[in-house]
Protein backbone atom coordinates (compact mmCIF):
# COMPACT_ATOMS: atom_id res chain seq x y z
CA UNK A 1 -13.18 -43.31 -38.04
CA UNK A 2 -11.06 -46.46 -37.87
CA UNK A 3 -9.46 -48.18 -41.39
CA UNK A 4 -8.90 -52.29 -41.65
CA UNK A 5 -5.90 -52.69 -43.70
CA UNK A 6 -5.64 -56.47 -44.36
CA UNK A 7 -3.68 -57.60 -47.60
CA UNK A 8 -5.44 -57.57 -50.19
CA UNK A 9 -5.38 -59.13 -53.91
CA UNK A 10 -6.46 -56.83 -56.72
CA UNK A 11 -8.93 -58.69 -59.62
CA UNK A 12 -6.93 -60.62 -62.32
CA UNK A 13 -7.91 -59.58 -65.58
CA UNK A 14 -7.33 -61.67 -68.56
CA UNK A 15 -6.88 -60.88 -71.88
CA UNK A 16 -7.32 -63.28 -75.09
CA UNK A 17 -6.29 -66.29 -72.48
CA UNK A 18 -3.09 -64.56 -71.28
CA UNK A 19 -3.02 -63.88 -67.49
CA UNK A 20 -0.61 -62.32 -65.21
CA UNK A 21 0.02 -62.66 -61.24
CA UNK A 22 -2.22 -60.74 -58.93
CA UNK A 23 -1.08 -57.96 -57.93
CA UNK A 24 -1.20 -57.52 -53.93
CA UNK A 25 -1.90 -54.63 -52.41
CA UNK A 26 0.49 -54.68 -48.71
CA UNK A 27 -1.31 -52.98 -45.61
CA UNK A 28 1.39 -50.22 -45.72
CA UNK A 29 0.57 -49.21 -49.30
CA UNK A 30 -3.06 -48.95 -49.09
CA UNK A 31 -2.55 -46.40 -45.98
CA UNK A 32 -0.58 -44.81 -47.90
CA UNK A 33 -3.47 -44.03 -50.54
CA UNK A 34 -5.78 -43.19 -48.12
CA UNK A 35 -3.25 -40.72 -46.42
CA UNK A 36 -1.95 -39.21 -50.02
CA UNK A 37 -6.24 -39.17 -50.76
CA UNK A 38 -6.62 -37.02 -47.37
CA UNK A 39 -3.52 -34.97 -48.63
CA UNK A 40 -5.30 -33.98 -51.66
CA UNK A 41 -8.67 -33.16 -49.77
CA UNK A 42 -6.86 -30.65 -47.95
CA UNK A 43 -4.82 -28.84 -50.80
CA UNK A 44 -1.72 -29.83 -49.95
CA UNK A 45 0.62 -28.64 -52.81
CA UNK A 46 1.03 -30.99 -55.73
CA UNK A 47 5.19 -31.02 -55.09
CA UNK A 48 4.48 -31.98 -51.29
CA UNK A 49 2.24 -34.88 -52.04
CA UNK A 50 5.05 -36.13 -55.22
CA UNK A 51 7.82 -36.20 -52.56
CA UNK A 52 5.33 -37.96 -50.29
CA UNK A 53 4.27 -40.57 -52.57
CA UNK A 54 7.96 -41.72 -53.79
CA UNK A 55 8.98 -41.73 -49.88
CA UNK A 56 6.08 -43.61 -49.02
CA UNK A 57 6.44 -46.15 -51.72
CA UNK A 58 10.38 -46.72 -51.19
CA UNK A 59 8.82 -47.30 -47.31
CA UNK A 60 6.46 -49.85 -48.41
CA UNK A 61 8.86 -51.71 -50.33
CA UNK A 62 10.78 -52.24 -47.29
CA UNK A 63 8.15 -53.15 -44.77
CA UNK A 64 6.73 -54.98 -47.43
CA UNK A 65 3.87 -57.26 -45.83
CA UNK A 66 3.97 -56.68 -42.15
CA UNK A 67 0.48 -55.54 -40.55
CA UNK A 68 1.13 -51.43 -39.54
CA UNK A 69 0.57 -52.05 -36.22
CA UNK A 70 3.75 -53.92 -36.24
CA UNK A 71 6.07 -51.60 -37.69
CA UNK A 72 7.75 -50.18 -34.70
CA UNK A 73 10.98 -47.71 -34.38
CA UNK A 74 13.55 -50.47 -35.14
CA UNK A 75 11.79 -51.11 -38.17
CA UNK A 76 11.83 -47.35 -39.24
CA UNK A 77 15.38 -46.76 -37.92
CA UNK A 78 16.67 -50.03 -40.10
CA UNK A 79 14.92 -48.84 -43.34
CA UNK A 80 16.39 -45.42 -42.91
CA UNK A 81 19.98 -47.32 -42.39
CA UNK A 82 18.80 -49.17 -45.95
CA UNK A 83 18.45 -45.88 -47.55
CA UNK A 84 22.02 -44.73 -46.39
CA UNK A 85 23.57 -47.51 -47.15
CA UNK A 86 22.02 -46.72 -50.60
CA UNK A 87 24.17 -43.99 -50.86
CA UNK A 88 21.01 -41.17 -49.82
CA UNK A 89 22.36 -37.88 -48.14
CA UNK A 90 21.34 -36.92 -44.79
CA UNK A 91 18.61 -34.47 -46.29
CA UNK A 92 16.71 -36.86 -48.56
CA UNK A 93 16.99 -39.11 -45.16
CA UNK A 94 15.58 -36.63 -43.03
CA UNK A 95 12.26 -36.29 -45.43
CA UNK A 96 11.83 -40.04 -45.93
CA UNK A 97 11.38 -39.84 -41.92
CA UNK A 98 9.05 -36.54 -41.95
CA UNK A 99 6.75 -38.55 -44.53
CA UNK A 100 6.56 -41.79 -42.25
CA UNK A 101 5.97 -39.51 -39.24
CA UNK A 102 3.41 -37.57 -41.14
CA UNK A 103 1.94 -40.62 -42.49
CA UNK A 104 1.30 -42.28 -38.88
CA UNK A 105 0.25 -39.12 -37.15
CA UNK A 106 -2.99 -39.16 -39.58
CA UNK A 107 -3.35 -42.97 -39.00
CA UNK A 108 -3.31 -42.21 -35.54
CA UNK A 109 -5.92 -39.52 -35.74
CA UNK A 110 -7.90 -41.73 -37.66
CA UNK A 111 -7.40 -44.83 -34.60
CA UNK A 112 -5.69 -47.09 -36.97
CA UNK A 113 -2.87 -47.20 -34.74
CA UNK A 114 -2.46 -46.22 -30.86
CA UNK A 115 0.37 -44.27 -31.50
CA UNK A 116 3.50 -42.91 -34.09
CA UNK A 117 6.30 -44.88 -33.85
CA UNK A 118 8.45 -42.31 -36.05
CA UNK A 119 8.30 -40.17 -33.21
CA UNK A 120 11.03 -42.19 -31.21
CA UNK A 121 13.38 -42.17 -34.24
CA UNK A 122 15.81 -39.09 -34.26
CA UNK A 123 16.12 -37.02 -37.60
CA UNK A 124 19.05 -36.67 -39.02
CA UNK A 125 21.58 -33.46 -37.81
CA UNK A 126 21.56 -31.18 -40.82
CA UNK A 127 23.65 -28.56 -41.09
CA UNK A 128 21.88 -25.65 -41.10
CA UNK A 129 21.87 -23.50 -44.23
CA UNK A 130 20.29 -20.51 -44.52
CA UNK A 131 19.14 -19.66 -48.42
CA UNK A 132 21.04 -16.82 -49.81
CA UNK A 133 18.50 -13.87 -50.50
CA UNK A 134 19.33 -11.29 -53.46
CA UNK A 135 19.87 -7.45 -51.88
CA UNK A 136 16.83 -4.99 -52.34
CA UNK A 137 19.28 -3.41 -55.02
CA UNK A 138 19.67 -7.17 -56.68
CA UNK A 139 15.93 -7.66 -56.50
CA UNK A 140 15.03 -3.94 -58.09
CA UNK A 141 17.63 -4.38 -60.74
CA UNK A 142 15.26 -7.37 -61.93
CA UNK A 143 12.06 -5.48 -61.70
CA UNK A 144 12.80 -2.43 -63.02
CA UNK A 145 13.44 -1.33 -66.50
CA UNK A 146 11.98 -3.81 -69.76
CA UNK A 147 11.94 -7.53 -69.29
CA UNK A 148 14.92 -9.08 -70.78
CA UNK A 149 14.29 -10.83 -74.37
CA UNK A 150 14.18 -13.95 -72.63
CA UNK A 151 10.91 -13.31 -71.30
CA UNK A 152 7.92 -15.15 -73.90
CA UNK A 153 4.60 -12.95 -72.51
CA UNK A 154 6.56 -9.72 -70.58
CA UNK A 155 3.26 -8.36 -69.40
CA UNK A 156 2.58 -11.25 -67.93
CA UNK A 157 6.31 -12.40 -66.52
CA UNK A 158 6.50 -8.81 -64.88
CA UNK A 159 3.32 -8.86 -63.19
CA UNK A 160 4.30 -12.55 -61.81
CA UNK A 161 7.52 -11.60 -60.46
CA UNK A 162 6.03 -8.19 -59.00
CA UNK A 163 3.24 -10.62 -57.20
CA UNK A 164 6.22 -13.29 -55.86
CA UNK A 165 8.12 -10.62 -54.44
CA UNK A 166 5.44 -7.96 -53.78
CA UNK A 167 3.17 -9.81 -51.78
CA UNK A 168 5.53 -12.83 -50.32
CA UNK A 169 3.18 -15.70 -52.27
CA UNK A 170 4.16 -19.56 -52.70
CA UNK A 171 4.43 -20.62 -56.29
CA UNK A 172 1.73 -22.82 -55.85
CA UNK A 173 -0.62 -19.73 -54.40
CA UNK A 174 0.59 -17.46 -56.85
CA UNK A 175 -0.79 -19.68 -59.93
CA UNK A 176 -3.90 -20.46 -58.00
CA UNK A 177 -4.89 -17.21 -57.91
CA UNK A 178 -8.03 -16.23 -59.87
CA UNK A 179 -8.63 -13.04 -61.66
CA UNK A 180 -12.23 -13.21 -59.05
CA UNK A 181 -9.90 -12.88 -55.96
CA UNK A 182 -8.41 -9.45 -57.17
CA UNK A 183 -9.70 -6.69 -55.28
CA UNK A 184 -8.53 -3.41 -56.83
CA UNK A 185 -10.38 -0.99 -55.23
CA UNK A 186 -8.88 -2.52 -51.52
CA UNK A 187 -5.10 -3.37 -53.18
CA UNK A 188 -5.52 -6.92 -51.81
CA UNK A 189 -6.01 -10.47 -53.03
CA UNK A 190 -7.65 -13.18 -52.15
CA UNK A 191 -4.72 -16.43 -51.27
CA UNK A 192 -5.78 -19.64 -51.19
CA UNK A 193 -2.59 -21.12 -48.72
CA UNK A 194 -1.80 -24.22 -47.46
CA UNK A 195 -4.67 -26.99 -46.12
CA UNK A 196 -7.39 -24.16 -47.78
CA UNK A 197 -6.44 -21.66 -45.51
CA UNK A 198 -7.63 -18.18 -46.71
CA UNK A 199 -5.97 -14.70 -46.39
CA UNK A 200 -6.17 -11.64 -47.97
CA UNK A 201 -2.45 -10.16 -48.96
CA UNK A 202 -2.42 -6.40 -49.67
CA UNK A 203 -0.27 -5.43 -52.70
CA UNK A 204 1.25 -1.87 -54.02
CA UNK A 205 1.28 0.50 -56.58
CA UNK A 206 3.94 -1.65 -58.71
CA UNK A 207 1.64 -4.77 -58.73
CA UNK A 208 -1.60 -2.35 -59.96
CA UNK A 209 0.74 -1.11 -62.05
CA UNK A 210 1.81 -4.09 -63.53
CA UNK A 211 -2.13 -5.41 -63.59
CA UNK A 212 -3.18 -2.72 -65.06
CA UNK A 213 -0.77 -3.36 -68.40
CA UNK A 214 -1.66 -7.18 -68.06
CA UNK A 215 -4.65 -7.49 -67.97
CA UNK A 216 -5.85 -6.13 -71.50
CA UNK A 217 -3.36 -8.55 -72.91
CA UNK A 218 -4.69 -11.40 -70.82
CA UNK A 219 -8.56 -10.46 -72.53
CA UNK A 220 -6.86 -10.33 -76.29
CA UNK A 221 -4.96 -13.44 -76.01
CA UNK A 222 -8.15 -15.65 -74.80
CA UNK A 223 -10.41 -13.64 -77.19
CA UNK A 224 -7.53 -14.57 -80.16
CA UNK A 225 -7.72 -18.40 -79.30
CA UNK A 226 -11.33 -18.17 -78.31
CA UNK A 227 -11.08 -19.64 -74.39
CA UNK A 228 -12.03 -18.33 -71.34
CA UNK A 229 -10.68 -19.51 -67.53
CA UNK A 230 -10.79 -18.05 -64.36
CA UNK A 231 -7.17 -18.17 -64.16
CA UNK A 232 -5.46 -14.81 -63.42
CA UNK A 233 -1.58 -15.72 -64.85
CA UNK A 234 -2.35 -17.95 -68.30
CA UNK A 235 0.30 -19.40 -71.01
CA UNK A 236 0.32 -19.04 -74.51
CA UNK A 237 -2.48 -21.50 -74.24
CA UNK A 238 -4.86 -19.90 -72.57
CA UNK A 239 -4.26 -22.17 -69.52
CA UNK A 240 -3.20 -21.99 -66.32
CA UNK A 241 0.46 -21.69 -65.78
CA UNK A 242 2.31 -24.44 -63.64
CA UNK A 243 4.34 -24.09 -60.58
CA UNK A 244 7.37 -25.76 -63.31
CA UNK A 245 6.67 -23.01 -65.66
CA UNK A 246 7.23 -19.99 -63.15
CA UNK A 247 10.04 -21.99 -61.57
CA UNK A 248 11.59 -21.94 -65.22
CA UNK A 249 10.34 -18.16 -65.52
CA UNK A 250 11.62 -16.94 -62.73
CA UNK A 251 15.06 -18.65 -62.91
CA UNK A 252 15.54 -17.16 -67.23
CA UNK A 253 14.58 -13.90 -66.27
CA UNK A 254 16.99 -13.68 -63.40
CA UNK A 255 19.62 -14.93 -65.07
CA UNK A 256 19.19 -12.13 -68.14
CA UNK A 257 19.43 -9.52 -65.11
CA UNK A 258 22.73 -10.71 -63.77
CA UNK A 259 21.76 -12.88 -60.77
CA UNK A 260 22.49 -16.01 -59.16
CA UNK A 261 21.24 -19.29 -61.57
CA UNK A 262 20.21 -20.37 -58.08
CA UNK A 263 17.46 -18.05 -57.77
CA UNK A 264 13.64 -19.70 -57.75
CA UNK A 265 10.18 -18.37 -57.22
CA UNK A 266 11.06 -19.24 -53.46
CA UNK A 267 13.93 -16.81 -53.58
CA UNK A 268 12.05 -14.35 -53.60
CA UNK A 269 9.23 -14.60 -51.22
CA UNK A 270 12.57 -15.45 -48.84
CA UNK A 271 13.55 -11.59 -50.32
CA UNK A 272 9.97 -10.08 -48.84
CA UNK A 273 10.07 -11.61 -45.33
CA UNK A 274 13.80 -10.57 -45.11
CA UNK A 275 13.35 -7.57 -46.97
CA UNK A 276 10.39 -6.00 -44.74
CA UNK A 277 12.42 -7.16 -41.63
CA UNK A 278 15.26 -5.01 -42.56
CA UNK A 279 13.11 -1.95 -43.42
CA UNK A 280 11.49 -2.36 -39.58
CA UNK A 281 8.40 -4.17 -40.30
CA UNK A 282 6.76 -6.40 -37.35
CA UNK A 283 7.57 -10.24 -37.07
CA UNK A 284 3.92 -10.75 -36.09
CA UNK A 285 2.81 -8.60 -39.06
CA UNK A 286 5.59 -10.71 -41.81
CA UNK A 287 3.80 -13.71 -40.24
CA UNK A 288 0.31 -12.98 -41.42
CA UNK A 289 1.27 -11.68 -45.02
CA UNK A 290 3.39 -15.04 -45.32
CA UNK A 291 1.04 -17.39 -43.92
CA UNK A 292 2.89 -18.91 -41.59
CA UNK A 293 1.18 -21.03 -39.48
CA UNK A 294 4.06 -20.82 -36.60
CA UNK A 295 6.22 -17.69 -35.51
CA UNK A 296 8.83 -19.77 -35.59
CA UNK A 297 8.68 -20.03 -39.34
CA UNK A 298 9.03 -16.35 -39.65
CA UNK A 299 11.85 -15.93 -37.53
CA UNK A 300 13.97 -17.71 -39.24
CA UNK A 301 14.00 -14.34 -41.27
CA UNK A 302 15.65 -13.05 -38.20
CA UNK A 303 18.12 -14.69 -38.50
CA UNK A 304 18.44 -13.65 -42.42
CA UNK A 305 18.74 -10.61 -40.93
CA UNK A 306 21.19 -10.61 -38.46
CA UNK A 307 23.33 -12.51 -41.28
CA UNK A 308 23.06 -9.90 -43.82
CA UNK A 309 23.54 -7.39 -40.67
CA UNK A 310 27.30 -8.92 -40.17
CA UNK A 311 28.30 -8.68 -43.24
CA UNK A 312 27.45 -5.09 -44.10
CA UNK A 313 29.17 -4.41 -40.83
CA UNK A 314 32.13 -6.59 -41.79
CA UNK A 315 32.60 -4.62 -44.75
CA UNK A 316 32.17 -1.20 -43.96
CA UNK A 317 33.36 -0.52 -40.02
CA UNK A 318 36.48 0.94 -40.47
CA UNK A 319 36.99 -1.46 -36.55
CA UNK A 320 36.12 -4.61 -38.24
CA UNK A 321 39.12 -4.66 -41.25
């Protein structure tokens, strides 16, 4: 399926005899609907398509009204110099780029254009910085015992954490879970990932656990403020929490417990690949429970690993002091 993306003007509206300019719609930004439209039709999550949007646009503004097919690598290399000069770091560089790739690898799946031009540009040498993951110690310290005072619906803020860390969800999988895609009787839930991929993730005692005491205060709350949804974790509301609201969650309750103010829902699903790696668990096996579509992914938990691995050894052979 091919797209024509000729400039286009949109109606001029008037109202009570005043009139404004119309408004033109460039080439670049309509593909960039189309390909944020296609984003949404395959679930991508709401943050990815946000970042992809305000990329996309700052993109457009550049090119402004040349045809697609004429926006080659020089052209993408010179608005990527226009967003140092700026003053943008190298990382908010490097994921302008993997939105223009992105965007021209669906227009040429589509046969808008014969090929991506992105793919000639070089990204931007990071340096690489692996995400500091809390101990297993750091981790229980925040699961066991009462939730802090901080915490506004404990039940509820205990079973989310247990879920983030006890199965390895994303944020955005863990609040689109539905109380249909439990399956007590199996320990395992139905995950909706990334471009509506399905898996099922098997969970332990402390998630049942933590279910179990939920779950009646889930039934009074909605019966209390009369709604009903199918969503499993709910606010005060009755409606379905937001990625923001277990980002801000996660971070309060960590905090109360002592631990890093840099610790996100994120953190800890980088705490269960790392985690199980430590305790002897497969790659292949972290790989499915994660999601990841690539090993790769997953071994960069290896590596998590081997980093945590120094520094125990660093600190406790009696060679290494």
């Amino acid at each position: 399926m091919g797209f024509n993306y000729p400039i286009t003007k949109l109606p001029n509206y008037s109202i009570h005899h005043m009139s404004t300019a119309p408004q033109i719609r460039t080439a670049v930004e309509r593909a960039t609907d189309d390909f944020l439209r296609h984003l949404r039709e395959r679930n991508a999550s709401a943050h990815t398509i946000k970042a992809y949007s305000f990329d996309l646009d700052a993109f457009s503004a550049y090119i402004g009204t040349r045809d697609l097919k004429a926006v080659d690598h020089i052209a993408i290399r010179g608005f990527l110099s226009h967003l140092y000069d700026k003053g943008l770091s190298k990382t908010s560089v490097a994921r302008s780029l993997a939105a223009i790739r992105s965007l021209y690898r669906w227009l040429a799946q589509e046969g808008v254009v014969e090929q991506n031009p992105a793919k000639l540009v070089s990204t931007p040498r990071l340096p690489k910085k692996l995400p500091r993951v809390p101990t297993i110690e750091e981790v229980n310290s925040v699961l066991d015992g009462k939730m802090p005072e901080v915490a506004s619906f404990p039940e509820r803020d205990r079973l989310l954490l247990e879920l983030l860390y006890g199965c390895g969800i994303r944020n955005s999988e863990l609040v689109g879970i539905n109380l249909d895609d439990i399956r007590l009787s199996n320990e395992a839930i139905l995950i909706r990932g990334k471009g509506k991929k399905e898996r099922y993730v098997p969970f332990g005692e402390s998630v049942r656990a933590a279910l179990t005491t939920y779950l009646p205060w889930r039934q009074q709350l909605l019966a209390t403020i009369k709604k009903s949804t199918p969503a499993l974790l709910i606010n005060q509301r009755g409606g379905r929490l937001t990625t923001r609201s277990v980002g801000r969650i996660v971070k309060r309750i960590a905090i109360a417990k002592g631990l890093s103010p840099d610790v996100h829902p994120h953190t800890l699903r980088h705490a269960f690949g790392t985690h199980m790696l430590e305790e002897g668990a497969d790659l292949r096996a972290i790989q499915e429970l994660l999601g990841h579509e690539r090993l790769a992914t997953t071994q960069r938990y290896t590596q998590l690993s081997v980093k945590h691995m120094m520094e125990v050894y660093d600190q406790t052979h009696p060679r290494a002091k």
